[in-house]
PDB file of N, CA and C in Angstrom:
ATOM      1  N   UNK A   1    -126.603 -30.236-240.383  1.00  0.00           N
ATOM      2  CA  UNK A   1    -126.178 -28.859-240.454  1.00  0.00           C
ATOM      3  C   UNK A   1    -127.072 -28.085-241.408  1.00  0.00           C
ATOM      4  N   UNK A   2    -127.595 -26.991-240.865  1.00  0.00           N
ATOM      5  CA  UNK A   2    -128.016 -26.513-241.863  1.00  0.00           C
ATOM      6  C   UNK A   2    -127.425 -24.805-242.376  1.00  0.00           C
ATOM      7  N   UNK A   3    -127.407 -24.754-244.035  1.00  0.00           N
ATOM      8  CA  UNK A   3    -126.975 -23.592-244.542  1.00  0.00           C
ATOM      9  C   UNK A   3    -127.187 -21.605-244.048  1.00  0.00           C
ATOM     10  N   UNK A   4    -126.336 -21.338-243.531  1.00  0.00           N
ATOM     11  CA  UNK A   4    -127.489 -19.780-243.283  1.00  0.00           C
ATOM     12  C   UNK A   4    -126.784 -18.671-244.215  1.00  0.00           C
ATOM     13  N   UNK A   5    -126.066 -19.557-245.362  1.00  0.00           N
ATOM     14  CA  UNK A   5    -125.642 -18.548-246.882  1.00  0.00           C
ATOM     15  C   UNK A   5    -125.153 -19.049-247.844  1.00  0.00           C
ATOM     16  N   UNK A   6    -125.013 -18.786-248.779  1.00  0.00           N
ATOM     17  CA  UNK A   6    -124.213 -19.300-250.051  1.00  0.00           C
ATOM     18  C   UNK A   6    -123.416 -18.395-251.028  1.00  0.00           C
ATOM     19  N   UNK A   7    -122.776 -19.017-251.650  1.00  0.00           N
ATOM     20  CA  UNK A   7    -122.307 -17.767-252.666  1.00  0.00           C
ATOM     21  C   UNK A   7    -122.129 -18.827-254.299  1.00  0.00           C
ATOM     22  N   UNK A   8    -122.858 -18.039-254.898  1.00  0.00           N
ATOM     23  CA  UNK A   8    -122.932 -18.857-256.449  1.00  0.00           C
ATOM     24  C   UNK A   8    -121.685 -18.393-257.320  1.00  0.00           C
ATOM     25  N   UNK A   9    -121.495 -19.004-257.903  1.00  0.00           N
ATOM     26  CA  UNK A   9    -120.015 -18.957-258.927  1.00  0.00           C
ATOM     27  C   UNK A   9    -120.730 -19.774-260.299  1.00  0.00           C
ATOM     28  N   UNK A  10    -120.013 -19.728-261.305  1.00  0.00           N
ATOM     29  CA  UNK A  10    -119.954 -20.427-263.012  1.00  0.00           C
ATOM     30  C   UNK A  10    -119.533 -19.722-263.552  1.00  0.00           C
ATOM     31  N   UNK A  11    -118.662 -20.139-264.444  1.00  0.00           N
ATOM     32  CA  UNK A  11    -118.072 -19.992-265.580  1.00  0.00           C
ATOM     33  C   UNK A  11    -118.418 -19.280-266.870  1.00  0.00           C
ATOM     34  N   UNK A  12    -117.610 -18.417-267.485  1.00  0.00           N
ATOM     35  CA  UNK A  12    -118.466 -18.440-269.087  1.00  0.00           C
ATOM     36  C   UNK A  12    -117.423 -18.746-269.655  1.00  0.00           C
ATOM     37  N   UNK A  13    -117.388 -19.854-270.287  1.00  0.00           N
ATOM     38  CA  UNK A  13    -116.013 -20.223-271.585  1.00  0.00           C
ATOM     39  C   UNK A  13    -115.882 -19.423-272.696  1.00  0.00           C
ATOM     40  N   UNK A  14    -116.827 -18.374-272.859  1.00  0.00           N
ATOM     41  CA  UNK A  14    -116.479 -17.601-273.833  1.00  0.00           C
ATOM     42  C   UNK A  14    -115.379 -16.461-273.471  1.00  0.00           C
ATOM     43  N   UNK A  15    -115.214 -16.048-271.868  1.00  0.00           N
ATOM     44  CA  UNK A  15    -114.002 -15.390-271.146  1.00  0.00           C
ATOM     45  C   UNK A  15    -114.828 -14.296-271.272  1.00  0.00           C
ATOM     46  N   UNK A  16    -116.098 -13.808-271.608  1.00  0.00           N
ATOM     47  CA  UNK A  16    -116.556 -12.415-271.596  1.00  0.00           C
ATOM     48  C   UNK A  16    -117.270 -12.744-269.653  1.00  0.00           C
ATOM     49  N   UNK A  17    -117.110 -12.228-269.029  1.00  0.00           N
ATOM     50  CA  UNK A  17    -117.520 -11.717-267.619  1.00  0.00           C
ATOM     51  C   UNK A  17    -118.894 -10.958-266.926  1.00  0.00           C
ATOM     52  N   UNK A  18    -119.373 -10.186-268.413  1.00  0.00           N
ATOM     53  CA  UNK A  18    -120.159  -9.776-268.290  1.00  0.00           C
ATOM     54  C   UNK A  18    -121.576 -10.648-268.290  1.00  0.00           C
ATOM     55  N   UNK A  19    -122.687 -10.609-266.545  1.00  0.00           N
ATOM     56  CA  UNK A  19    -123.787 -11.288-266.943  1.00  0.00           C
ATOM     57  C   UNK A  19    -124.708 -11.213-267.987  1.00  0.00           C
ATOM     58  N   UNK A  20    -125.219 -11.615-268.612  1.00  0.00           N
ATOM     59  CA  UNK A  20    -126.558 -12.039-269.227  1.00  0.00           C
ATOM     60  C   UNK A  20    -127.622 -11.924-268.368  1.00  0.00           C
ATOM     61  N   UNK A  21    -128.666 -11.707-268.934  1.00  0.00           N
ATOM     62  CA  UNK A  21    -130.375 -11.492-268.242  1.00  0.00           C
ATOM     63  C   UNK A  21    -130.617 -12.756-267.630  1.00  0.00           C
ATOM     64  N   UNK A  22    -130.404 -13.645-268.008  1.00  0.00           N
ATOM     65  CA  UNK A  22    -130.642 -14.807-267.146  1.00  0.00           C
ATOM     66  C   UNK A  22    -130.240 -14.961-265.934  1.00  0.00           C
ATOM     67  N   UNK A  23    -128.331 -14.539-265.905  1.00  0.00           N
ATOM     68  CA  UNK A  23    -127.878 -14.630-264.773  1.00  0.00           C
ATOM     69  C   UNK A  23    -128.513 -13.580-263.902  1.00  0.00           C
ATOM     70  N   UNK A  24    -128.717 -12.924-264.018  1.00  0.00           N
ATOM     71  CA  UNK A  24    -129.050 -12.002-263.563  1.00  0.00           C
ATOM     72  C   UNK A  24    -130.548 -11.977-262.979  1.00  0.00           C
ATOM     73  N   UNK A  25    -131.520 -12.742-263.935  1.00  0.00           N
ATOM     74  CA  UNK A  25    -132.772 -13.320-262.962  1.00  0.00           C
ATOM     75  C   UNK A  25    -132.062 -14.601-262.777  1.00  0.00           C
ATOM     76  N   UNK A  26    -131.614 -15.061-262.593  1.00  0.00           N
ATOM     77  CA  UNK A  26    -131.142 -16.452-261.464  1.00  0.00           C
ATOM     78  C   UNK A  26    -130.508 -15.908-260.720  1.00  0.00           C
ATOM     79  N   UNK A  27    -130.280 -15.144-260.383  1.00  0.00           N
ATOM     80  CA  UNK A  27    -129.863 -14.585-258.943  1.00  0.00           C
ATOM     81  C   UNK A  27    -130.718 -13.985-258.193  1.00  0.00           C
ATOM     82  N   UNK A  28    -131.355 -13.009-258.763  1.00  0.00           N
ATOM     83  CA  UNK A  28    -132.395 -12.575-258.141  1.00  0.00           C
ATOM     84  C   UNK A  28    -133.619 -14.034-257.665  1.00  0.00           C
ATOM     85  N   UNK A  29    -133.712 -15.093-258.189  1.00  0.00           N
ATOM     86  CA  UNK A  29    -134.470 -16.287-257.852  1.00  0.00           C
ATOM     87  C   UNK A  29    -133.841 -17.024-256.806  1.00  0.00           C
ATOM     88  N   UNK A  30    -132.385 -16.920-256.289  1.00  0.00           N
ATOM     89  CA  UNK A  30    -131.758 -17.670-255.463  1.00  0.00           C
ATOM     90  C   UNK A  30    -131.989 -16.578-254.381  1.00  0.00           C
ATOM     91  N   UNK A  31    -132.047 -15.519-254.395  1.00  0.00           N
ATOM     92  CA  UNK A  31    -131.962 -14.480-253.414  1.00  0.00           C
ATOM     93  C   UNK A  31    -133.538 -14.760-253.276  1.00  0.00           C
ATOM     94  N   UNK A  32    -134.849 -14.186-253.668  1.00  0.00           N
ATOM     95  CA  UNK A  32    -135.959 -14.825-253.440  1.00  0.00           C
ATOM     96  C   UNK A  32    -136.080 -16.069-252.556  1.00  0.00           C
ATOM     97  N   UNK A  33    -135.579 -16.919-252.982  1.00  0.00           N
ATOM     98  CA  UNK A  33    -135.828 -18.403-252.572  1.00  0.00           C
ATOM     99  C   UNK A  33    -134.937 -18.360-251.438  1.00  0.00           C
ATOM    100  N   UNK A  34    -133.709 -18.060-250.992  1.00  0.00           N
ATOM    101  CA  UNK A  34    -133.258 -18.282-250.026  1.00  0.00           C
ATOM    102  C   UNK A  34    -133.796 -17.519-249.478  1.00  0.00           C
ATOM    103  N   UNK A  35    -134.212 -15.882-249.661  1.00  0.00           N
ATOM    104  CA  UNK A  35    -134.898 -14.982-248.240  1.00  0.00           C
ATOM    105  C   UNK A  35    -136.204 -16.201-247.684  1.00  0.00           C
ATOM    106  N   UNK A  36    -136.837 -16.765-248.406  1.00  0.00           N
ATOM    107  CA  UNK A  36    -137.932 -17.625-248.265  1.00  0.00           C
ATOM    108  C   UNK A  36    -137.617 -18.759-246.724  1.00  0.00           C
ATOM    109  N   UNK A  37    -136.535 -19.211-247.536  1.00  0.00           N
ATOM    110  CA  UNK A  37    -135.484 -20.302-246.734  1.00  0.00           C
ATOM    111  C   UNK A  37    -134.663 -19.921-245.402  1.00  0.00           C
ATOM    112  N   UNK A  38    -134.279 -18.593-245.050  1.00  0.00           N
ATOM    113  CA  UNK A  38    -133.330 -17.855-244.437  1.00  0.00           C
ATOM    114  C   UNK A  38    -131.997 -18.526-244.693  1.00  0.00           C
ATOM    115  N   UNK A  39    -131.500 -18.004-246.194  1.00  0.00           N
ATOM    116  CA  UNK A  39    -130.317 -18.506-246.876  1.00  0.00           C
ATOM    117  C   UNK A  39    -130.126 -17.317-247.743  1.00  0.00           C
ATOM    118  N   UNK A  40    -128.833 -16.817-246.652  1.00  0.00           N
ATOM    119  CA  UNK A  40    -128.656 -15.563-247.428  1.00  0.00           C
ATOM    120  C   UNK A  40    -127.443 -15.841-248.840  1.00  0.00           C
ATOM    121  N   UNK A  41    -127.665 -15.124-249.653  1.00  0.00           N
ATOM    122  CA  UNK A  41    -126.558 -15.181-251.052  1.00  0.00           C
ATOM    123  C   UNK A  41    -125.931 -13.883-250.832  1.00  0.00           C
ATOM    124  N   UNK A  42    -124.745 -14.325-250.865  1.00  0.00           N
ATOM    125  CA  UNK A  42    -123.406 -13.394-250.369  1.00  0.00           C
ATOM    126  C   UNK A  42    -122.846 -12.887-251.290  1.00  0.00           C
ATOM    127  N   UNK A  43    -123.055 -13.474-252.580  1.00  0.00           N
ATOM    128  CA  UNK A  43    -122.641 -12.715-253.961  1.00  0.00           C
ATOM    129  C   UNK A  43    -122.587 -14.169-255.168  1.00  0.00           C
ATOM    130  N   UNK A  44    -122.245 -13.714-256.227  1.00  0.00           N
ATOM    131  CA  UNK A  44    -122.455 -14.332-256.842  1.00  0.00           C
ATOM    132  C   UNK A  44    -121.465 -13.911-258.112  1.00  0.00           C
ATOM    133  N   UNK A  45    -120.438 -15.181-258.316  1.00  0.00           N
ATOM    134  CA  UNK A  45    -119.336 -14.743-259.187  1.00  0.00           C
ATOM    135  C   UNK A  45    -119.195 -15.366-260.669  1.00  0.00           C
ATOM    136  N   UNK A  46    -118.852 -14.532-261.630  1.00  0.00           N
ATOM    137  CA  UNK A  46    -118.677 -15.348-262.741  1.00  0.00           C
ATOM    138  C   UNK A  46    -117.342 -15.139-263.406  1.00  0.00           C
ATOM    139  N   UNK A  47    -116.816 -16.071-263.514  1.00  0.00           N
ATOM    140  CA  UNK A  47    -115.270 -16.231-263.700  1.00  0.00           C
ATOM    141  C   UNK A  47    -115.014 -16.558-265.274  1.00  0.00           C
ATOM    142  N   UNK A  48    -114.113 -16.197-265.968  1.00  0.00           N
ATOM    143  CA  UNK A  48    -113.535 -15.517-267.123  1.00  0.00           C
ATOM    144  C   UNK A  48    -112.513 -16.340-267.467  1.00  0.00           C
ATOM    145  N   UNK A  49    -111.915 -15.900-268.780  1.00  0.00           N
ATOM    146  CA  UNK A  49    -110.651 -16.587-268.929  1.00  0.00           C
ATOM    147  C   UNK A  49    -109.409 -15.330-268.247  1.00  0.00           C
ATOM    148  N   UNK A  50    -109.494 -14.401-268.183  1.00  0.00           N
ATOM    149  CA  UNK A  50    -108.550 -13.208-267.295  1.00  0.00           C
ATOM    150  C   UNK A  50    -109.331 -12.345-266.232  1.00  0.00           C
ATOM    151  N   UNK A  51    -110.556 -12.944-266.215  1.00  0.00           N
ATOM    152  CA  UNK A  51    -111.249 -11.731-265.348  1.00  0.00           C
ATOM    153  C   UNK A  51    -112.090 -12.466-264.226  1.00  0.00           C
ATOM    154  N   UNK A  52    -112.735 -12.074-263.560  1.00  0.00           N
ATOM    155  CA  UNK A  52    -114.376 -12.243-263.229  1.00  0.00           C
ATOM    156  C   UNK A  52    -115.182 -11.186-263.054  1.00  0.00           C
ATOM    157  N   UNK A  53    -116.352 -11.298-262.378  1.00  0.00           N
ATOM    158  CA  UNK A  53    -117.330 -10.235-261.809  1.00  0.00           C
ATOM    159  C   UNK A  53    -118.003 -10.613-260.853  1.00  0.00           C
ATOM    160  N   UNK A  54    -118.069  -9.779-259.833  1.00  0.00           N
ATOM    161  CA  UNK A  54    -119.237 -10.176-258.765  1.00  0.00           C
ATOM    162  C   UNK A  54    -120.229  -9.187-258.654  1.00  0.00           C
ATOM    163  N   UNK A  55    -121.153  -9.871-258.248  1.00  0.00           N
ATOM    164  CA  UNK A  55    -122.683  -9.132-258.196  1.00  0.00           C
ATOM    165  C   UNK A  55    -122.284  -8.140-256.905  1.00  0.00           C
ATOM    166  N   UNK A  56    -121.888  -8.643-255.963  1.00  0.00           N
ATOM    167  CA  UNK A  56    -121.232  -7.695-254.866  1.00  0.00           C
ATOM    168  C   UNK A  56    -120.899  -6.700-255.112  1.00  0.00           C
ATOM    169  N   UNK A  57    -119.708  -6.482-255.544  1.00  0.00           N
ATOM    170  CA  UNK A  57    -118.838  -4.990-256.480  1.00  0.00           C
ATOM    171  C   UNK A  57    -119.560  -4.776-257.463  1.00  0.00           C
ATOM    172  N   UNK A  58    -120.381  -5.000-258.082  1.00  0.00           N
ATOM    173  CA  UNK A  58    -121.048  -4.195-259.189  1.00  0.00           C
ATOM    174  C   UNK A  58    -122.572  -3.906-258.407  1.00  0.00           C
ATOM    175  N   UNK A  59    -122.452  -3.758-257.028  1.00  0.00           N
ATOM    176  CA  UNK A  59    -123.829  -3.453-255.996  1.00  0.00           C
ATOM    177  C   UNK A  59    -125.358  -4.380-257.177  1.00  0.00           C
ATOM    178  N   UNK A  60    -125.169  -5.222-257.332  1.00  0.00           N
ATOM    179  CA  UNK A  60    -126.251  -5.664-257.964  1.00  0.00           C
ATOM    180  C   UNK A  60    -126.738  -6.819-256.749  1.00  0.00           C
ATOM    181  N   UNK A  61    -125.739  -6.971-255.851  1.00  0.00           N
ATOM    182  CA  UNK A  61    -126.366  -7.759-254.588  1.00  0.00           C
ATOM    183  C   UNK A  61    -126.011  -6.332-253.624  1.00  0.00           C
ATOM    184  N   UNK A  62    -126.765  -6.264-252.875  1.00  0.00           N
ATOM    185  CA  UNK A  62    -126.815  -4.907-251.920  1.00  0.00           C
ATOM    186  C   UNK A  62    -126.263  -5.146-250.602  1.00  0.00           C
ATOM    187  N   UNK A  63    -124.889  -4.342-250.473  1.00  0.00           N
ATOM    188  CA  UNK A  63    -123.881  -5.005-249.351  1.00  0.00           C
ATOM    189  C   UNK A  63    -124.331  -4.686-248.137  1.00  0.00           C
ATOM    190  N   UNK A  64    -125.417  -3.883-248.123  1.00  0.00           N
ATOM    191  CA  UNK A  64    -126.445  -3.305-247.056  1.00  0.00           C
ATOM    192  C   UNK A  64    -126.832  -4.361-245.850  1.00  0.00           C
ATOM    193  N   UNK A  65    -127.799  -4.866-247.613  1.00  0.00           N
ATOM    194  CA  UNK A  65    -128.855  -5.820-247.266  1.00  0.00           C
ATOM    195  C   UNK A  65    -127.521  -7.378-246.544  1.00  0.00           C
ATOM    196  N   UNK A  66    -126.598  -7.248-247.538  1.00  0.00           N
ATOM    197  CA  UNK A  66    -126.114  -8.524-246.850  1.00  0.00           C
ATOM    198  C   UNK A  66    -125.632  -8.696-245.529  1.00  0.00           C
ATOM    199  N   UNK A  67    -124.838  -7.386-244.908  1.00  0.00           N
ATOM    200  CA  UNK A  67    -124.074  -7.186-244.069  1.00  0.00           C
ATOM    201  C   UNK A  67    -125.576  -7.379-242.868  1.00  0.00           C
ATOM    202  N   UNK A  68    -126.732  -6.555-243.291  1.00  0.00           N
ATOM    203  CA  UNK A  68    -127.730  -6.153-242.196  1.00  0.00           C
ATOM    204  C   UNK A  68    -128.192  -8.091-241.828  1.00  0.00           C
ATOM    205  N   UNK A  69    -128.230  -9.210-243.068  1.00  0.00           N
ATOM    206  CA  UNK A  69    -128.906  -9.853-242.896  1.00  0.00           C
ATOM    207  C   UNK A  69    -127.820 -11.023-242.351  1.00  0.00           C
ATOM    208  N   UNK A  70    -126.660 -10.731-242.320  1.00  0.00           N
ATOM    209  CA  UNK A  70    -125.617 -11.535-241.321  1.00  0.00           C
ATOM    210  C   UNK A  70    -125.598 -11.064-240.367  1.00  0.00           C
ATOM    211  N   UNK A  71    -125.897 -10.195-239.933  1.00  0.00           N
ATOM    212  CA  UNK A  71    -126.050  -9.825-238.812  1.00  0.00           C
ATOM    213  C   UNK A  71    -126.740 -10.270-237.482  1.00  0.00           C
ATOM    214  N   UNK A  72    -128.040 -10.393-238.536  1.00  0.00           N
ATOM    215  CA  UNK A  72    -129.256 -10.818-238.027  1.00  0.00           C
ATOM    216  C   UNK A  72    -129.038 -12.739-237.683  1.00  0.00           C
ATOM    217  N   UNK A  73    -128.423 -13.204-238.178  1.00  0.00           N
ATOM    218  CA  UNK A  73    -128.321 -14.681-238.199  1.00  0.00           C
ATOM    219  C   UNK A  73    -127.342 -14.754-237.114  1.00  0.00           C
TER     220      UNK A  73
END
């Protein structure tokens, strides 16, 4: 079988929600690498001690681009 999306998730035990620069280029590197791959990333969540965030709802993954590129698959 092979993958045609993913969606990344982790934790921060500190319960703050908000990404970091890292996460934030590691996503953009999974999105890279899967457009490479045709493996689309559907969002990417980071979960809290009361909260989370997704790259989705905060348009930092572009629901455009995702919707146009499921489409396409």
């Amino acid at each position: 079988l092979e993958a045609t999306s993913m969606i990344l998730f982790h934790n921060h035990p500190s319960g703050n929600t908000i990404p970091s620069d890292y996460d934030i280029k590691l996503t953009e590197s999974f999105e890279k690498g899967g457009y490479l791959l045709g493996i689309q990333v559907l969002d990417h969540i980071i979960i809290g001690k009361y909260d989370y965030y997704s790259f989705l709802e905060h348009d930092k993954i572009s629901k455009e681009e995702t919707q146009t590129k499921a489409a396409e698959q």
